[in-house]
C-alpha atoms as a PDB file:
ATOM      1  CA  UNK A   1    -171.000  -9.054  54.058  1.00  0.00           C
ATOM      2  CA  UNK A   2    -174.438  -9.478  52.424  1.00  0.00           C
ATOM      3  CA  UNK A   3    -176.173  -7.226  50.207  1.00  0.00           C
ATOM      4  CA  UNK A   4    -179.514  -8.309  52.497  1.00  0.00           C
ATOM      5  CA  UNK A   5    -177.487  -6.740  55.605  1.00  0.00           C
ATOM      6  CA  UNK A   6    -176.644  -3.437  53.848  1.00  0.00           C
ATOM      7  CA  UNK A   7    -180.997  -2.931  52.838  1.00  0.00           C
ATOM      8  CA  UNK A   8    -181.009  -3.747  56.499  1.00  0.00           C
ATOM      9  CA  UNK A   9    -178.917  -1.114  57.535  1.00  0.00           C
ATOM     10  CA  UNK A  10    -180.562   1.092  55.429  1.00  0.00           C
ATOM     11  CA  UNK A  11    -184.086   0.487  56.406  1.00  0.00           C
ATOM     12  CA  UNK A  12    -183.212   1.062  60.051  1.00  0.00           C
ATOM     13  CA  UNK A  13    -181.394   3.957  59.408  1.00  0.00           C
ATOM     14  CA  UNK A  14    -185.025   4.944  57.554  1.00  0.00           C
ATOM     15  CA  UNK A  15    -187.156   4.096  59.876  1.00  0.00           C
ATOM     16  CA  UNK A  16    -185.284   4.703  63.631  1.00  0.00           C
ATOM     17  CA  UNK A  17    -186.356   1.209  65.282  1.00  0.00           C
ATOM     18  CA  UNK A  18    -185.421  -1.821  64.602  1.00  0.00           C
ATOM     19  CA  UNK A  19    -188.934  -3.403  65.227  1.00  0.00           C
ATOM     20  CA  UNK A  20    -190.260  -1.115  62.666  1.00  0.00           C
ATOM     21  CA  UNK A  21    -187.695  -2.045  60.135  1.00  0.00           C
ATOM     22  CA  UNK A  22    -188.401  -5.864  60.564  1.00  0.00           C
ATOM     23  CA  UNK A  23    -191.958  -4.953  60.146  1.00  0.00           C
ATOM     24  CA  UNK A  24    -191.371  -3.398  56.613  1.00  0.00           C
ATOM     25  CA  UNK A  25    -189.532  -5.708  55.808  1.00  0.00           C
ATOM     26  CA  UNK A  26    -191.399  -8.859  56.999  1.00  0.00           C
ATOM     27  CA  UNK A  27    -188.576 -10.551  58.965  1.00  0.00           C
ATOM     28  CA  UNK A  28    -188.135 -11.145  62.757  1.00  0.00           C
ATOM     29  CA  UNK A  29    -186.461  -8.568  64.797  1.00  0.00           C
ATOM     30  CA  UNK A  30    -183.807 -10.979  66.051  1.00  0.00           C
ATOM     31  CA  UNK A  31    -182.853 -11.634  62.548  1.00  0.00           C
ATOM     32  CA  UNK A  32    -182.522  -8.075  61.624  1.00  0.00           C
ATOM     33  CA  UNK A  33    -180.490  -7.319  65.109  1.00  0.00           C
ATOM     34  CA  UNK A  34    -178.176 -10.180  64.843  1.00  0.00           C
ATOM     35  CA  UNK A  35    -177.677  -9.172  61.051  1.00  0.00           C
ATOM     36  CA  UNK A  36    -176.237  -5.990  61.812  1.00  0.00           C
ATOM     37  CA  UNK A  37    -174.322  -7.103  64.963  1.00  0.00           C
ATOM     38  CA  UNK A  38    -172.369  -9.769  62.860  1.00  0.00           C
ATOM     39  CA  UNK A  39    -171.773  -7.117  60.034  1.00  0.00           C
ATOM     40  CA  UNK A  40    -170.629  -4.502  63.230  1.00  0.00           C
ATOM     41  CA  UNK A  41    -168.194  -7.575  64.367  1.00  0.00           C
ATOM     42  CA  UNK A  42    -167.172  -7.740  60.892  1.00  0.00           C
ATOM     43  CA  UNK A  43    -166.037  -4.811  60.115  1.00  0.00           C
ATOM     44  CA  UNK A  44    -165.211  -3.611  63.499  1.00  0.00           C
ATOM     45  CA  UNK A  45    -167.250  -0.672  63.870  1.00  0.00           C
ATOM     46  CA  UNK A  46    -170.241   0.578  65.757  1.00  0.00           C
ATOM     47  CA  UNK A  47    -173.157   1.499  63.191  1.00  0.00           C
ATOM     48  CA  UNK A  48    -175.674   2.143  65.142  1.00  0.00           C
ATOM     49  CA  UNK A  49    -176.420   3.014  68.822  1.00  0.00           C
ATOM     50  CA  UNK A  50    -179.249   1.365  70.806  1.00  0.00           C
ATOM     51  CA  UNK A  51    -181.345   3.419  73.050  1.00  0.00           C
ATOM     52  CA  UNK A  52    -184.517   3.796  74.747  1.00  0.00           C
ATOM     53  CA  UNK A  53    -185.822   5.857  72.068  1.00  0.00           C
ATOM     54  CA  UNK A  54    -184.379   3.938  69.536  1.00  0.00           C
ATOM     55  CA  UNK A  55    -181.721   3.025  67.144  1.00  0.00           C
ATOM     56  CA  UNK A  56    -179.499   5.810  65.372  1.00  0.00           C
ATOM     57  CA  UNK A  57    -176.749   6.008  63.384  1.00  0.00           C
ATOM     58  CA  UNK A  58    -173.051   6.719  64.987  1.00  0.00           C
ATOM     59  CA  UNK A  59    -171.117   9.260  63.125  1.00  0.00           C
ATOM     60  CA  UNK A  60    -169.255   6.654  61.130  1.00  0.00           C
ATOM     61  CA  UNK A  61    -172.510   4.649  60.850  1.00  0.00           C
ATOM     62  CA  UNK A  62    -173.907   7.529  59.082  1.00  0.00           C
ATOM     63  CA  UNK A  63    -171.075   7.505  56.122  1.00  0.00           C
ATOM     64  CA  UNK A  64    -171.288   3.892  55.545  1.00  0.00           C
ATOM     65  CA  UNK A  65    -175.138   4.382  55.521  1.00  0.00           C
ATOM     66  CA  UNK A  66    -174.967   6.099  53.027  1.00  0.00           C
ATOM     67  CA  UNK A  67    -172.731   4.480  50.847  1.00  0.00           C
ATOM     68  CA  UNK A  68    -175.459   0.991  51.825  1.00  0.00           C
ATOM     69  CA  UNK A  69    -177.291   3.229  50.035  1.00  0.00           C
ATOM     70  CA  UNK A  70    -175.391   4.077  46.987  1.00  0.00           C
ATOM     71  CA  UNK A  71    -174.813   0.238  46.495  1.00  0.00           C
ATOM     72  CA  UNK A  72    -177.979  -0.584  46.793  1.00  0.00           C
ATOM     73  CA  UNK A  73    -179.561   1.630  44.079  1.00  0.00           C
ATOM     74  CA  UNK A  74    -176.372   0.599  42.047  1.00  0.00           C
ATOM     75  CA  UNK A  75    -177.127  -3.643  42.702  1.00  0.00           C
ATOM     76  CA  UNK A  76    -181.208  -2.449  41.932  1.00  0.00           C
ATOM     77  CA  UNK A  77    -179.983  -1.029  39.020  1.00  0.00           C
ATOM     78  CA  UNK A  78    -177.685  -3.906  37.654  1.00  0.00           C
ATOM     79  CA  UNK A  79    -180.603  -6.784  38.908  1.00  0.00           C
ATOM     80  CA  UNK A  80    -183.367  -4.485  36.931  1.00  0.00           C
ATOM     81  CA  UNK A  81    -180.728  -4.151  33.455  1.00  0.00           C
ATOM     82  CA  UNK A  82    -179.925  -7.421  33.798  1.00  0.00           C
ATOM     83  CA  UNK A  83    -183.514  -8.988  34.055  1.00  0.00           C
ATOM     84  CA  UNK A  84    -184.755  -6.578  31.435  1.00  0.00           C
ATOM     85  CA  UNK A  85    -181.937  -7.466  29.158  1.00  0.00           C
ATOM     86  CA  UNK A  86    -182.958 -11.652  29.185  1.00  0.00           C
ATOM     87  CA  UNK A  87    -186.299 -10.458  28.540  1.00  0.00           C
ATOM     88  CA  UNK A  88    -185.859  -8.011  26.000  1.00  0.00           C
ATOM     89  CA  UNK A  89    -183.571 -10.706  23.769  1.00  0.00           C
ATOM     90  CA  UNK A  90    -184.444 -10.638  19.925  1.00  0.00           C
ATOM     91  CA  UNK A  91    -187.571  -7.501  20.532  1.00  0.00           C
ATOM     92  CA  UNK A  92    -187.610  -4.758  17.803  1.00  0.00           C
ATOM     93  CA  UNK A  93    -187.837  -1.594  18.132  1.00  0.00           C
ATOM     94  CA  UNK A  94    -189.320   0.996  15.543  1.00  0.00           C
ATOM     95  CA  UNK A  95    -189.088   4.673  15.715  1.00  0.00           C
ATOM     96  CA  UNK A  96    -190.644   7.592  14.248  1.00  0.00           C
ATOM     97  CA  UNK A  97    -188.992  10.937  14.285  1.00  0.00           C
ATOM     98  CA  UNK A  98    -189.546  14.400  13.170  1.00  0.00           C
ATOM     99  CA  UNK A  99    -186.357  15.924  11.836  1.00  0.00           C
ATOM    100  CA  UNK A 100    -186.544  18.336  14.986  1.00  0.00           C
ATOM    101  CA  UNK A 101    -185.514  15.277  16.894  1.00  0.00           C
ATOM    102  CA  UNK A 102    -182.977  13.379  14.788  1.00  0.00           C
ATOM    103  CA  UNK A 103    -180.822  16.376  14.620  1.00  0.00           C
ATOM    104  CA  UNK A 104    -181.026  17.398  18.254  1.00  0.00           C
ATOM    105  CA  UNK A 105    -181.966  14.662  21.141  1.00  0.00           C
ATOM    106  CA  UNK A 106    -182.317  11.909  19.399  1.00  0.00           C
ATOM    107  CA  UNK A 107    -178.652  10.506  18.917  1.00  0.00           C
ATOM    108  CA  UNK A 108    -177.923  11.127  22.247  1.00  0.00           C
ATOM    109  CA  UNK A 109    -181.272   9.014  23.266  1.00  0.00           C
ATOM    110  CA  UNK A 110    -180.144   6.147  21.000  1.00  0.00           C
ATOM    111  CA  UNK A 111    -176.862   6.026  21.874  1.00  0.00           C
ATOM    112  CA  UNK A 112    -177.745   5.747  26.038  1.00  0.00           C
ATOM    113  CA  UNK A 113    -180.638   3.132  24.973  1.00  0.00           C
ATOM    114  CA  UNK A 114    -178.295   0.916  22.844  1.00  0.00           C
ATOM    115  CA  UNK A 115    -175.453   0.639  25.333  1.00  0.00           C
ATOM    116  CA  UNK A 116    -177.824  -0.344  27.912  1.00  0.00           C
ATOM    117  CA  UNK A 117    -180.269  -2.675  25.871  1.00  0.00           C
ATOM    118  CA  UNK A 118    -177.896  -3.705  23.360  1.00  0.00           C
ATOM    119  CA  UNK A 119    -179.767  -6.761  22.390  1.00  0.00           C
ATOM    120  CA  UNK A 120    -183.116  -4.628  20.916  1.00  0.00           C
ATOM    121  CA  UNK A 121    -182.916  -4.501  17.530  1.00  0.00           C
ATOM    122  CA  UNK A 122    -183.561  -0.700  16.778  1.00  0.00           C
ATOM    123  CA  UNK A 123    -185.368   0.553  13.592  1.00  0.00           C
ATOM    124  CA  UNK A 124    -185.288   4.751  13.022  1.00  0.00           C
ATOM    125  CA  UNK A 125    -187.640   6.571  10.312  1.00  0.00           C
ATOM    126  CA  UNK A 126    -187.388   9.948  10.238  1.00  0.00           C
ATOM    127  CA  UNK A 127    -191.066  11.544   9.036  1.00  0.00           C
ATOM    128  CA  UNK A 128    -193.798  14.144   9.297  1.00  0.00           C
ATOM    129  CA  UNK A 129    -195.868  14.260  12.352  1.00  0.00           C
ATOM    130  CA  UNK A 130    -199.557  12.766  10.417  1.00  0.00           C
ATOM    131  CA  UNK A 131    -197.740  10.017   9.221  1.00  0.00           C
ATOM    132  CA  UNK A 132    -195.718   9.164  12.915  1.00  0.00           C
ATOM    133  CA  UNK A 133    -199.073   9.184  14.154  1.00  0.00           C
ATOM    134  CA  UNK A 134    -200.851   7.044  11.617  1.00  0.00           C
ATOM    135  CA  UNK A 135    -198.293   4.473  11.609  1.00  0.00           C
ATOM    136  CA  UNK A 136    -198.246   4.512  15.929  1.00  0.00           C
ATOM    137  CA  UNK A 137    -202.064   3.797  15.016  1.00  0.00           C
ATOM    138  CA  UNK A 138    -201.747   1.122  12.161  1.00  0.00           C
ATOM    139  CA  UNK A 139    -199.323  -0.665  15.224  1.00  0.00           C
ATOM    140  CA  UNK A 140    -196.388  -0.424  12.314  1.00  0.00           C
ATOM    141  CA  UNK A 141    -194.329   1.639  14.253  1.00  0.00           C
ATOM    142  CA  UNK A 142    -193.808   1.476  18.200  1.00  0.00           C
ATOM    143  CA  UNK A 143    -193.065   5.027  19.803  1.00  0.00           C
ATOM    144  CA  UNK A 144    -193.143   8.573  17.951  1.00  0.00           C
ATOM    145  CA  UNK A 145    -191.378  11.676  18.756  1.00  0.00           C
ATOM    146  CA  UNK A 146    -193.411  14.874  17.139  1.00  0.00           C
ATOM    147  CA  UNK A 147    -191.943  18.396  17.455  1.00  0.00           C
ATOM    148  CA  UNK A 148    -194.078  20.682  16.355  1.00  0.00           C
ATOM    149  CA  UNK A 149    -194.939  24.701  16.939  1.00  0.00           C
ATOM    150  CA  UNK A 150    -199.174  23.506  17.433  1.00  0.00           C
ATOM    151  CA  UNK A 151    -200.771  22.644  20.271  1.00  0.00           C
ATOM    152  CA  UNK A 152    -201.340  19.365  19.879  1.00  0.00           C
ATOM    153  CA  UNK A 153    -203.861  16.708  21.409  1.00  0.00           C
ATOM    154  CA  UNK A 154    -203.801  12.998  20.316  1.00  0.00           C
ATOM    155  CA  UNK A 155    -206.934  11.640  21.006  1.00  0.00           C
ATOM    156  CA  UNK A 156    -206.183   8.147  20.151  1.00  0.00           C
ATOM    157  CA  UNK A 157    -202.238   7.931  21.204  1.00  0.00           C
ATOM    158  CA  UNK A 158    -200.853   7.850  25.017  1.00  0.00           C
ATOM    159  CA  UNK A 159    -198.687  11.156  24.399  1.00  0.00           C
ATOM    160  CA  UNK A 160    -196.619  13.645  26.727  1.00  0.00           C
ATOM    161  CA  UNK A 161    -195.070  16.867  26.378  1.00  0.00           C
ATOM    162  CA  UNK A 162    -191.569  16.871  27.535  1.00  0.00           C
ATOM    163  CA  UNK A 163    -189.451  19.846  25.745  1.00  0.00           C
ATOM    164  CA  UNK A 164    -190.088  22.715  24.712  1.00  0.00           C
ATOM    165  CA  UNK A 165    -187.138  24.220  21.949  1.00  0.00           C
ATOM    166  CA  UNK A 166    -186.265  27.481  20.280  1.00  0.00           C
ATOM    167  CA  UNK A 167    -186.105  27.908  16.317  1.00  0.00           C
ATOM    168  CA  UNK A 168    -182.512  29.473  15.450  1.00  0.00           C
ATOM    169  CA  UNK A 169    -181.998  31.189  11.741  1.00  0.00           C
ATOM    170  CA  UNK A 170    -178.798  30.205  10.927  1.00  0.00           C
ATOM    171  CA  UNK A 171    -176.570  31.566   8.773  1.00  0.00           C
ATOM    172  CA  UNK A 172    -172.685  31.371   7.898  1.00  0.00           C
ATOM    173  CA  UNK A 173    -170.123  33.255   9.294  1.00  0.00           C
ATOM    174  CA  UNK A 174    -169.259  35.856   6.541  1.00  0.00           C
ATOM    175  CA  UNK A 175    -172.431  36.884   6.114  1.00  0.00           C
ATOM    176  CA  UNK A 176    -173.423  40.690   6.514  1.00  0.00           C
ATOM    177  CA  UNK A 177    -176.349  38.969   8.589  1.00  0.00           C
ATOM    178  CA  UNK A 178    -173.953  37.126  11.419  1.00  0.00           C
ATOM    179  CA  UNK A 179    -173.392  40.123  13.173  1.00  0.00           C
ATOM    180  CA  UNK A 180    -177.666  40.780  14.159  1.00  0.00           C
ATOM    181  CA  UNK A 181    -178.321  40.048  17.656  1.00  0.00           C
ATOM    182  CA  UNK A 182    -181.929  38.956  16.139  1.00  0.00           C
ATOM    183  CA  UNK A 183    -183.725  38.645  12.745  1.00  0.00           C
ATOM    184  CA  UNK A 184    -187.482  39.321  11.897  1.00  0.00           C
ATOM    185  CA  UNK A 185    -189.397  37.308   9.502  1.00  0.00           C
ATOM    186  CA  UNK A 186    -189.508  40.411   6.886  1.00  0.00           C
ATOM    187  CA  UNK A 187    -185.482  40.046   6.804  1.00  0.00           C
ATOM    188  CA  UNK A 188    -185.243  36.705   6.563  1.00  0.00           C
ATOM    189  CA  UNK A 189    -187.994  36.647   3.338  1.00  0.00           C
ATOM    190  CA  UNK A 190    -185.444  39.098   1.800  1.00  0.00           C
ATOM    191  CA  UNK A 191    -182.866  36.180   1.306  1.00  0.00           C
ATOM    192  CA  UNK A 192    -182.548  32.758   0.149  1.00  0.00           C
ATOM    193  CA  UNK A 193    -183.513  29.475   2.186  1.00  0.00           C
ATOM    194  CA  UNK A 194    -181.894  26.264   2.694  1.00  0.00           C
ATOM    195  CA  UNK A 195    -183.861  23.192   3.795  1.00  0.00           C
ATOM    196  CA  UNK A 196    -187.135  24.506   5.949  1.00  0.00           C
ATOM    197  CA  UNK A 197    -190.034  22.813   6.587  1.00  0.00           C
ATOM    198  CA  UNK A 198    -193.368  23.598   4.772  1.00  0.00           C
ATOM    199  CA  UNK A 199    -194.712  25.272   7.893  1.00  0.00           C
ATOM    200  CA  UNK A 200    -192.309  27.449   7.741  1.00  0.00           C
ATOM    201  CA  UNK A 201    -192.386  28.188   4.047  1.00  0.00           C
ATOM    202  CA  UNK A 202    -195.704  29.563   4.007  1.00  0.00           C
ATOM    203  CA  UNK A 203    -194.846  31.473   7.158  1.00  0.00           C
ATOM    204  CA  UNK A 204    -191.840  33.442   4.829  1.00  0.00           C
ATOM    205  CA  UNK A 205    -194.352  33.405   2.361  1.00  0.00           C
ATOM    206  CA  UNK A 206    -196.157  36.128   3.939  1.00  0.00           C
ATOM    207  CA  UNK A 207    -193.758  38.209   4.492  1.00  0.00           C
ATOM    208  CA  UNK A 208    -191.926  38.214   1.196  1.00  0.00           C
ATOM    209  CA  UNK A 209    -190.134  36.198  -1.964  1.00  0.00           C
ATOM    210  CA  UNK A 210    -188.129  34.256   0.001  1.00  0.00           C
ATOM    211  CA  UNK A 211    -187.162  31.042  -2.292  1.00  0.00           C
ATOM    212  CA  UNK A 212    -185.553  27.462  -1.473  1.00  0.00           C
ATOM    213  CA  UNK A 213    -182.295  27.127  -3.448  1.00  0.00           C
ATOM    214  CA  UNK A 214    -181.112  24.238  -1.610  1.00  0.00           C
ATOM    215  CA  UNK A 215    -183.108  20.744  -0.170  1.00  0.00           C
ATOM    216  CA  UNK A 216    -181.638  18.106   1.219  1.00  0.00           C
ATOM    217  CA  UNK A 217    -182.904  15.661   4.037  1.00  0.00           C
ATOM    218  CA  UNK A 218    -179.032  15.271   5.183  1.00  0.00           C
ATOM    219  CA  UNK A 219    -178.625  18.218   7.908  1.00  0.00           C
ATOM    220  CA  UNK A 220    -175.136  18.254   7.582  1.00  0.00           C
ATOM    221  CA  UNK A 221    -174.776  19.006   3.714  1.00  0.00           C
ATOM    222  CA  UNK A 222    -177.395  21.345   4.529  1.00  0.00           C
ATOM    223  CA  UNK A 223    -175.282  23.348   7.234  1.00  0.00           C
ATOM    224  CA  UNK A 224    -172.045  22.925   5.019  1.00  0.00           C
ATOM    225  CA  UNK A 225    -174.405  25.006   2.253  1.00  0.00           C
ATOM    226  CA  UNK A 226    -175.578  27.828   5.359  1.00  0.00           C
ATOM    227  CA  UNK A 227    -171.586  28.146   6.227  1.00  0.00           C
ATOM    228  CA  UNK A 228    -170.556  28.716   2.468  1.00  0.00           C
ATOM    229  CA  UNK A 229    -173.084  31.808   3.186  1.00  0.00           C
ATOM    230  CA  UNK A 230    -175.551  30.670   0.447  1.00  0.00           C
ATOM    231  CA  UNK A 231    -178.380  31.350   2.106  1.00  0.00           C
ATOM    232  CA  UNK A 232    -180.406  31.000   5.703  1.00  0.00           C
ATOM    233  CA  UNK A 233    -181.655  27.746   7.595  1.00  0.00           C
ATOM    234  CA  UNK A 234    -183.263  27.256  10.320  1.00  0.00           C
ATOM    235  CA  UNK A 235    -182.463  24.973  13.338  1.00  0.00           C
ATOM    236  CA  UNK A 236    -183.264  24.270  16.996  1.00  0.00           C
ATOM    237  CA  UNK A 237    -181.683  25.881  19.583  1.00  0.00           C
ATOM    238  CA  UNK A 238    -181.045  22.813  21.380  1.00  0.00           C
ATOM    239  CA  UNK A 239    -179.301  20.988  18.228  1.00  0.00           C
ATOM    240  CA  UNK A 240    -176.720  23.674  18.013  1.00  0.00           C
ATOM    241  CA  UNK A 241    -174.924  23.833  21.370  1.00  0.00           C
ATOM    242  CA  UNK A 242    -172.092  21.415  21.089  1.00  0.00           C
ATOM    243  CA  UNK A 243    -172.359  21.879  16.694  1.00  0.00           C
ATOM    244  CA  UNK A 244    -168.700  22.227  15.105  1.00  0.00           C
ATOM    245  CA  UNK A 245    -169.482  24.613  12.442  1.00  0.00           C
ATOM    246  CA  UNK A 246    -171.094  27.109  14.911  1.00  0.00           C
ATOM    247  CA  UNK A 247    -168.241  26.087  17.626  1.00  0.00           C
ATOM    248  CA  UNK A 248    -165.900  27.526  14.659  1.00  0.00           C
ATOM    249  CA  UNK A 249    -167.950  30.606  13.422  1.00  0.00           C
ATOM    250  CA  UNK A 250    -168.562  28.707  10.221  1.00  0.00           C
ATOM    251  CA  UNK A 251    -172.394  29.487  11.405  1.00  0.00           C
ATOM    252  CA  UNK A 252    -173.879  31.980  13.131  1.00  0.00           C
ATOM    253  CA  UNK A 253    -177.388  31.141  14.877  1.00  0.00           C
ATOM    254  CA  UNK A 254    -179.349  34.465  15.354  1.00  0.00           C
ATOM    255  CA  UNK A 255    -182.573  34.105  18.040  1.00  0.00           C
ATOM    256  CA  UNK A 256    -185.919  35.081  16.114  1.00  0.00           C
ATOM    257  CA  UNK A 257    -187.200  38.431  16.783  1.00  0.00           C
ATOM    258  CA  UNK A 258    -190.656  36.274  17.134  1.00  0.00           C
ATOM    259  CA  UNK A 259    -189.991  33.493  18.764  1.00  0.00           C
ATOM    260  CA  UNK A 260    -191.003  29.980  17.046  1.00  0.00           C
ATOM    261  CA  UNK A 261    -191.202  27.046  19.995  1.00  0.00           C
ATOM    262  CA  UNK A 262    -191.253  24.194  19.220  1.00  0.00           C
ATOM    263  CA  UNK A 263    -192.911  21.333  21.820  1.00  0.00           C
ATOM    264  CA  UNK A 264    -192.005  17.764  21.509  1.00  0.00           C
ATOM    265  CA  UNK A 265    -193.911  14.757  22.485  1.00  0.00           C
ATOM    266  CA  UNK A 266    -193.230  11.078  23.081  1.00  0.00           C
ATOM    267  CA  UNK A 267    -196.236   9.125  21.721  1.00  0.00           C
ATOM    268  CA  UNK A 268    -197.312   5.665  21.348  1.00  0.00           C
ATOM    269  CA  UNK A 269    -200.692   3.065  21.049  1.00  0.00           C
ATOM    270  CA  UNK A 270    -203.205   3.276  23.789  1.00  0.00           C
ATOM    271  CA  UNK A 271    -202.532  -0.659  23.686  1.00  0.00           C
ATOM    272  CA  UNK A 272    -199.826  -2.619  26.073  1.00  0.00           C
ATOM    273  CA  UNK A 273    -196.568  -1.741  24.865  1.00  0.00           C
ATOM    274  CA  UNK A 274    -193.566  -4.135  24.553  1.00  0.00           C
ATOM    275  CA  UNK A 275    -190.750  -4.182  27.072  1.00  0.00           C
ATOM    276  CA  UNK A 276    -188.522  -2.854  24.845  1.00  0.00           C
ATOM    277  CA  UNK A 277    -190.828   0.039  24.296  1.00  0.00           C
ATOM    278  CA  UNK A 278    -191.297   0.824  27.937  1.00  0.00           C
ATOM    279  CA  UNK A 279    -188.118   0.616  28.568  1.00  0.00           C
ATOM    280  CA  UNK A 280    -187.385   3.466  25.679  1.00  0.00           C
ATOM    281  CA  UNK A 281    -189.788   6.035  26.930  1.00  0.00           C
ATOM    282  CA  UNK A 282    -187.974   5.195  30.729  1.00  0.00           C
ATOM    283  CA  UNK A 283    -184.452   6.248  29.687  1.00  0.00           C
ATOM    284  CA  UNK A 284    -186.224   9.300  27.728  1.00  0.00           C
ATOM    285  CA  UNK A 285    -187.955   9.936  30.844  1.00  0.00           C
ATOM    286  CA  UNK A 286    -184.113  10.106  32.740  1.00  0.00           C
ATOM    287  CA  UNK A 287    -182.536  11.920  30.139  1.00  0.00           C
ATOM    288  CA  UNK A 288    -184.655  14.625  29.897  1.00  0.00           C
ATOM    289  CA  UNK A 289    -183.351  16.850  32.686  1.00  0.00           C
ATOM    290  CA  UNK A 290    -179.816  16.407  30.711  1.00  0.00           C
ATOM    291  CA  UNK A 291    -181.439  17.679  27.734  1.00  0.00           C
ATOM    292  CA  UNK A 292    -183.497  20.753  28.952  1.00  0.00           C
ATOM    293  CA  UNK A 293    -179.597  21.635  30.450  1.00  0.00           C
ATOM    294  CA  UNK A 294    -178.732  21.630  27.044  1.00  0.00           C
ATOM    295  CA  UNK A 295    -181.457  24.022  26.333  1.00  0.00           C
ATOM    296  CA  UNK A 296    -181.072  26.177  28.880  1.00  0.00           C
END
């Protein structure tokens, strides 16, 4: 058994006629016919049946059809990694993330990219969204992701939207505030703050004397602050499902009463990217139905 005979299976399967599969596939149709007739012989079994109208599948033909299939994506799969691996030997990678993204999607990203390209070197800044962008410009850094609550249009920058999140106030579990099924802005401003963004700041601002006791670009110290009921924090939705202090009550996250989305964009150069680029934004690309589940 060949893999060739199983895409021929497959293709005829696809397309009902022999003739029409060899024609696809630019082979003869005795080659095709005799191809599958050895690999019926082989195994013993009738795969298809030959008629007037055509060629179809026999009930058991159908079965292994489909797992020709299976095997064949798998083998595509395994040929593509492989190729892609050889060519991607000693590329670097750089990265530029908003702190949106290293605490939610990010890890899990990585961690999926580096098992399956573990020969890119890969380097990780987290930063503010001007500077992702001017860097992606100055051709210092390879690929950004930006969450932000703005519209956003990048003139100069290939960029997509591809998740939109929810901002959470967190806060621990003792406090009088845990037990709110949501909290407005004028509540929060009433209490202290642990590690927000400046957006965000000036947004309390407005609504009262709200004031940072604690910064601190480490999330987790951050949280272990929120759970000693210190103060609030905020985080997104999407970066709290699986979290172990909110899996233990240590923190509570309470939905805004005004929601705060947050959209996040993959971005790089308008120029030709490297392999090991295009191959990042392609596993982001497969991920991302895993991670809107996660936001759901």
């Amino acid at each position: 058994m060949r893999i060739e005979q199983l895409r021929y299976l497959v293709e005829v399967a696809h397309s009902g006629s022999i003739t029409l599969a060899a024609e696809k596939l630019h082979l003869s149709q005795p080659n095709i016919s005799n191809s599958i007739a050895a690999l019926e012989n082989e195994i013993g079994l009738a795969i298809f049946t030959r008629t007037r109208s055509g060629t179809r599948p026999t009930a058991v033909g159908n079965n292994l059809i489909q797992m020709a299939e299976d095997i064949l994506s798998r083998w595509d799969n395994f040929t593509e990694t492989a190729k892609l691996n050889s060519s991607l030997l000693n590329e670097r990678l750089v990265i530029g993330a908003t702190f949106g993204a290293c605490t939610s999607f990010l890890p899990k990203l990585l961690t999926h990219y580096s098992e399956k390209y573990p020969l890119v070197e890969l380097e990780i800044t987290e930063s503010h969204p001007s500077e992702i962008e001017e860097r992606l410009l100055s051709g210092d850094w390879d690929v950004g992701l930006i969450g932000t609550p703005e519209e956003m249009s990048f003139k100069n920058l290939v960029a997509e939207k591809f998740l939109t999140c929810k901002i959470m106030a967190c806060v621990g579990g003792k406090s009088p505030l845990a037990y709110k099924e949501s909290l407005s802005m004028e509540e929060i401003g009433k209490h202290s703050i642990i590690s927000t963004s400046e957006r965000m700041k000036e947004e309390l601002q407005a609504y009262g004397t709200s004031r940072e006791i604690f910064h601190s670009k480490h999330s987790e110290v951050s949280k272990r602050v929120i759970s000693e009921g210190l103060g609030i924090g905020f985080y997104l939705d999407i970066s709290l499902k699986n979290d172990p202090y909110v899996m233990t009550g240590h923190i509570v996250p309470i939905p805004l009463q005004v929601e705060h989305p947050v959209d996040f964009y993959w971005l790089h150069a308008k120029k030709k990217q490297s392999l090991a680029c295009e191959a990042f934004i392609k596993e982001l690309n497969v991920l991302i139905p895993q991670f809107m589940r996660m936001n759901a």
